[in-house]
Protein backbone atom coordinates (compact mmCIF):
# COMPACT_ATOMS: atom_id res chain seq x y z
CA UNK A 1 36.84 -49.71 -40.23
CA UNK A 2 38.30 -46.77 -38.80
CA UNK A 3 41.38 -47.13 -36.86
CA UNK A 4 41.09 -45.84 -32.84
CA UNK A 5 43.50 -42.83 -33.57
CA UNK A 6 41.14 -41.90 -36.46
CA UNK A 7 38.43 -42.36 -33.72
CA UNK A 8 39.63 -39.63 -31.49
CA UNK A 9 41.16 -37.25 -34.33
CA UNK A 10 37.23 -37.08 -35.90
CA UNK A 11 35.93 -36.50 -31.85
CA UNK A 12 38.90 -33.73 -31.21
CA UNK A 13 37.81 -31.94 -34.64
CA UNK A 14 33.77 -32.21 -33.72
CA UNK A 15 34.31 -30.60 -30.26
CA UNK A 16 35.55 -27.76 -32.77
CA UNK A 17 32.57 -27.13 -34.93
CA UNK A 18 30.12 -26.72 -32.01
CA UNK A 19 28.99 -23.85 -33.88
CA UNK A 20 28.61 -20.06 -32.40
CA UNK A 21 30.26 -19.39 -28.89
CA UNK A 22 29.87 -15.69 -28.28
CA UNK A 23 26.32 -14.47 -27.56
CA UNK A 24 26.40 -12.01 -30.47
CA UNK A 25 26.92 -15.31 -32.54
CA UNK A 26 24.55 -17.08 -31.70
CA UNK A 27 22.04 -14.28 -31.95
CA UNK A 28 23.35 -13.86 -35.58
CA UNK A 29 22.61 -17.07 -36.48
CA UNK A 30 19.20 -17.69 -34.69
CA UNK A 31 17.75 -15.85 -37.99
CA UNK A 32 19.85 -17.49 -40.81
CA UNK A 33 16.62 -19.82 -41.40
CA UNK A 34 14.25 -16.82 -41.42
CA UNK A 35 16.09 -14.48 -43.61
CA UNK A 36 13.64 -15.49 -46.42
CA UNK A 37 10.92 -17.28 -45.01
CA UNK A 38 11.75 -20.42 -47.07
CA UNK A 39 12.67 -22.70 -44.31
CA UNK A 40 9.09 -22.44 -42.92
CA UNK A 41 6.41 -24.77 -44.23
CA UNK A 42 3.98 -22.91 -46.74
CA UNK A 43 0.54 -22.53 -45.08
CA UNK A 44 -2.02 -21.76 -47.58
CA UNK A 45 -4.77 -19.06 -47.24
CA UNK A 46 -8.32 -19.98 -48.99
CA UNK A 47 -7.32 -18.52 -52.23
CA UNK A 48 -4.12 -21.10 -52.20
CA UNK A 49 -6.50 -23.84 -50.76
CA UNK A 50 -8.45 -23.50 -54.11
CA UNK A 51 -6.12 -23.21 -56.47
CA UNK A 52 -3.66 -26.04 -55.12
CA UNK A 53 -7.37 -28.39 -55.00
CA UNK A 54 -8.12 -27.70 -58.51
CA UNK A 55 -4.49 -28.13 -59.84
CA UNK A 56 -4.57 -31.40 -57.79
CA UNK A 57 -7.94 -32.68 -59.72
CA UNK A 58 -6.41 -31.85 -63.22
CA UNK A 59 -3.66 -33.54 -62.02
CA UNK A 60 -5.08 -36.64 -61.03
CA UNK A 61 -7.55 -36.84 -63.95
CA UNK A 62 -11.11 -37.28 -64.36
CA UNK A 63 -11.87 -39.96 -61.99
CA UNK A 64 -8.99 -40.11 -59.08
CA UNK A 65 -8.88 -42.70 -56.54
CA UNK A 66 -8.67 -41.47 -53.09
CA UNK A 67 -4.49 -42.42 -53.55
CA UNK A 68 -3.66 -40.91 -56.69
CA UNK A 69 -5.94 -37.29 -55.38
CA UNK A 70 -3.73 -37.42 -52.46
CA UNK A 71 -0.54 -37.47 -54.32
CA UNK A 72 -1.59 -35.50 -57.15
CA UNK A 73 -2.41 -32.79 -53.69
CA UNK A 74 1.47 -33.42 -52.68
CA UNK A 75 2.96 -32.59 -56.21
CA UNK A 76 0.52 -29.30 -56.64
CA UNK A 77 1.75 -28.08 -53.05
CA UNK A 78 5.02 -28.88 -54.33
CA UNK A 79 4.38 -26.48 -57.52
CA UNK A 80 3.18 -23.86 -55.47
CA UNK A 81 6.41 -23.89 -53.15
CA UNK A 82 8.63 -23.94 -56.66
CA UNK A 83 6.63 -20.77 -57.39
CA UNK A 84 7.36 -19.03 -54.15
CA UNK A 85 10.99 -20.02 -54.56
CA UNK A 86 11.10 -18.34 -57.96
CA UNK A 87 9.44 -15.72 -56.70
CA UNK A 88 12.15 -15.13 -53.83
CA UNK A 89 14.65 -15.17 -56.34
CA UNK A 90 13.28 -12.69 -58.82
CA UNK A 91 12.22 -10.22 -56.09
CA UNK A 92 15.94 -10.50 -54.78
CA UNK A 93 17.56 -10.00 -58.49
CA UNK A 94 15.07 -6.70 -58.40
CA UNK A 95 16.35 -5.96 -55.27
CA UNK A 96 20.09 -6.18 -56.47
CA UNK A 97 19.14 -4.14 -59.86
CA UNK A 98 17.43 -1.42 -57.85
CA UNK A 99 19.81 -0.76 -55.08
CA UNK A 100 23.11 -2.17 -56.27
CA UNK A 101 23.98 -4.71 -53.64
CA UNK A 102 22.41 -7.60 -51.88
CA UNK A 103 24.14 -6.45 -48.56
CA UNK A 104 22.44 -3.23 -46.26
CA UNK A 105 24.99 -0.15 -46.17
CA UNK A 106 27.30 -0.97 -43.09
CA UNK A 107 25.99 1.16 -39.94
CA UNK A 108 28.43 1.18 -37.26
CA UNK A 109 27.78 1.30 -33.48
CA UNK A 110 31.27 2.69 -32.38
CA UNK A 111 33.91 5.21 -33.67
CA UNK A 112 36.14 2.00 -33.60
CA UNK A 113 34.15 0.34 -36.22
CA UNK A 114 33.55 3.84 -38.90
CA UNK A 115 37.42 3.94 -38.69
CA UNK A 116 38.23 0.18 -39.44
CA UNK A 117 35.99 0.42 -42.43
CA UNK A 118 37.43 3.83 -43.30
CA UNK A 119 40.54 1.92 -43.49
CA UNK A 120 39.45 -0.81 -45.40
CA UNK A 121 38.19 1.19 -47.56
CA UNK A 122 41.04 3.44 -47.88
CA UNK A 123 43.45 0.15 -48.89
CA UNK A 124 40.74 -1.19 -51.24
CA UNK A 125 40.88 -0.54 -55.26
CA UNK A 126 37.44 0.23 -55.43
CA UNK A 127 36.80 3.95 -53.97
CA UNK A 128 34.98 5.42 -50.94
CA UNK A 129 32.05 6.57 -52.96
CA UNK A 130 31.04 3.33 -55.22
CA UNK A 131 31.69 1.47 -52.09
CA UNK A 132 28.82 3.65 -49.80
CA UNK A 133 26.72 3.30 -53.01
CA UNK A 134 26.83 0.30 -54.72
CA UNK A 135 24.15 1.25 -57.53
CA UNK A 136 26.90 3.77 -58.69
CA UNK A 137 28.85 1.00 -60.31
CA UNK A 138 25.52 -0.67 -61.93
CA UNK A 139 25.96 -0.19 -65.92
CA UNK A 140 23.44 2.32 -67.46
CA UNK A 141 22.00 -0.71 -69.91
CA UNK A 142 19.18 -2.72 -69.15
CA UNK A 143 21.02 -5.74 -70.24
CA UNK A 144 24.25 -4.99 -68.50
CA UNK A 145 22.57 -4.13 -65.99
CA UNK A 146 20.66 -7.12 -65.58
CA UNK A 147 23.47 -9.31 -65.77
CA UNK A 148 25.40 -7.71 -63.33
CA UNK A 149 22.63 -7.56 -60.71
CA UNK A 150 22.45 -11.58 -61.24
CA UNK A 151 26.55 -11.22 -61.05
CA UNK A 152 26.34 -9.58 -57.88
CA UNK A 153 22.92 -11.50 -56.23
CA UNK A 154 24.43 -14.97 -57.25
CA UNK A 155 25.66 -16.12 -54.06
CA UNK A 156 22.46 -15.42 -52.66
CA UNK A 157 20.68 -17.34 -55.60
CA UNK A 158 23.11 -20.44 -54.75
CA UNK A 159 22.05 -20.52 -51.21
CA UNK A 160 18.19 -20.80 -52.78
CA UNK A 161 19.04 -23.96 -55.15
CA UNK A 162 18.71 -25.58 -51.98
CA UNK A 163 14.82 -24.90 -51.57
CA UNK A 164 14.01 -24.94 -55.15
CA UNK A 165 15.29 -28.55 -55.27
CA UNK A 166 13.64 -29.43 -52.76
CA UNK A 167 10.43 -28.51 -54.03
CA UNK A 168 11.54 -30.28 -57.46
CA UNK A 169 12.50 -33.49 -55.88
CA UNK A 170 8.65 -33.33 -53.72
CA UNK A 171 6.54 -32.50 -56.88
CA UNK A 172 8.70 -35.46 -58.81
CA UNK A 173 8.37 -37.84 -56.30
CA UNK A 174 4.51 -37.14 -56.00
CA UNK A 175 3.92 -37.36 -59.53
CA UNK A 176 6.03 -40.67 -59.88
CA UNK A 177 4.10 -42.70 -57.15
CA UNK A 178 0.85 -41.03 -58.65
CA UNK A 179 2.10 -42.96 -62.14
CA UNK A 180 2.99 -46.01 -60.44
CA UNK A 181 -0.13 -46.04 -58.28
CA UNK A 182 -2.24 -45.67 -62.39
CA UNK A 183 -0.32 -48.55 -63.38
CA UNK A 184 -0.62 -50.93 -60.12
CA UNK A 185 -4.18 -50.51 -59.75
CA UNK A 186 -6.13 -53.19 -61.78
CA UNK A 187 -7.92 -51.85 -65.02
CA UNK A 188 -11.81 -51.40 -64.58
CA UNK A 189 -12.53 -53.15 -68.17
């Protein structure tokens, strides 16, 4: 059991993680969850609808219970959020081949802010003109250059682990309690 000084040390330290303060924060990170449209439940279109209902029949077999069709449904929605996960990720390692950098050129609002980064840039080892243009420094080789675009987009691809095990865990789960739910019910012979 925590002590009562441990008790108000963890209530001083949560009054400091309140998250954003400033307006411009807070506007900043009203779009973290929709950067990639992940966070947002999948709605499927009729063409989806189809496809997820016949990968749920094979699923289920050739003569489901009304149980084991809605689970087998579950796990194929789960498959077709794993896809659009994988998708995300190999658009985004595209994106990082193509133009060099996961991050938009830096556009500044103020003469304050083109000087900072003109210093920054000035006391950094990598020069002025791969820094503006990040697909400078890509290596000429499609191998090399694929690696380093998955060098470079990797922090980005860690942040998407998250939704991709998600979508693992659903499908798993579906197909384990469509397994148990074959072996509970009683046999027809």
């Amino acid at each position: 059991m925590a002590s009562q000084s441990q008790i108000a040390a963890n209530r001083r330290n949560s009054r400091k993680s309140t998250g954003p303060r400033s307006r411009a924060g807070k506007k900043r990170s009203s779009g973290n969850a929709l950067r990639h449209g992940l966070s947002i439940s999948f709605h499927a279109g009729a063409v989806q609808t189809k496809a997820i209902e016949k990968l749920a029949q094979q699923m289920a077999g050739p003569r489901p219970d009304r149980i084991a069709l809605e689970l087998a449904r579950a796990a194929a929605s789960a498959v077709f959020d794993l896809a659009r996960v994988r998708q995300v990720k190999t658009q985004l390692i595209k994106a990082v081949s193509a133009l060099g950098s996961v991050d938009p050129s830096p556009t500044f609002t103020s003469r304050r802010g083109d000087l900072r980064y003109l210093k920054l840039a000035l006391k950094s080892s990598v020069s002025p003109a791969a820094r503006s243009d990040p697909s400078a420094t890509m290596p000429s080789e499609e191998v090399a250059g694929d690696t380093e675009a998955v060098r470079r987009a990797l922090p980005e691809l860690e942040k998407l682990d998250r939704y991709e095990a998600r979508a693992i865990n659903r499908r798993d789960r579906a197909i384990r309690a469509m397994i148990s739910s074959w072996s509970d019910a009683p046999s027809a012979t």
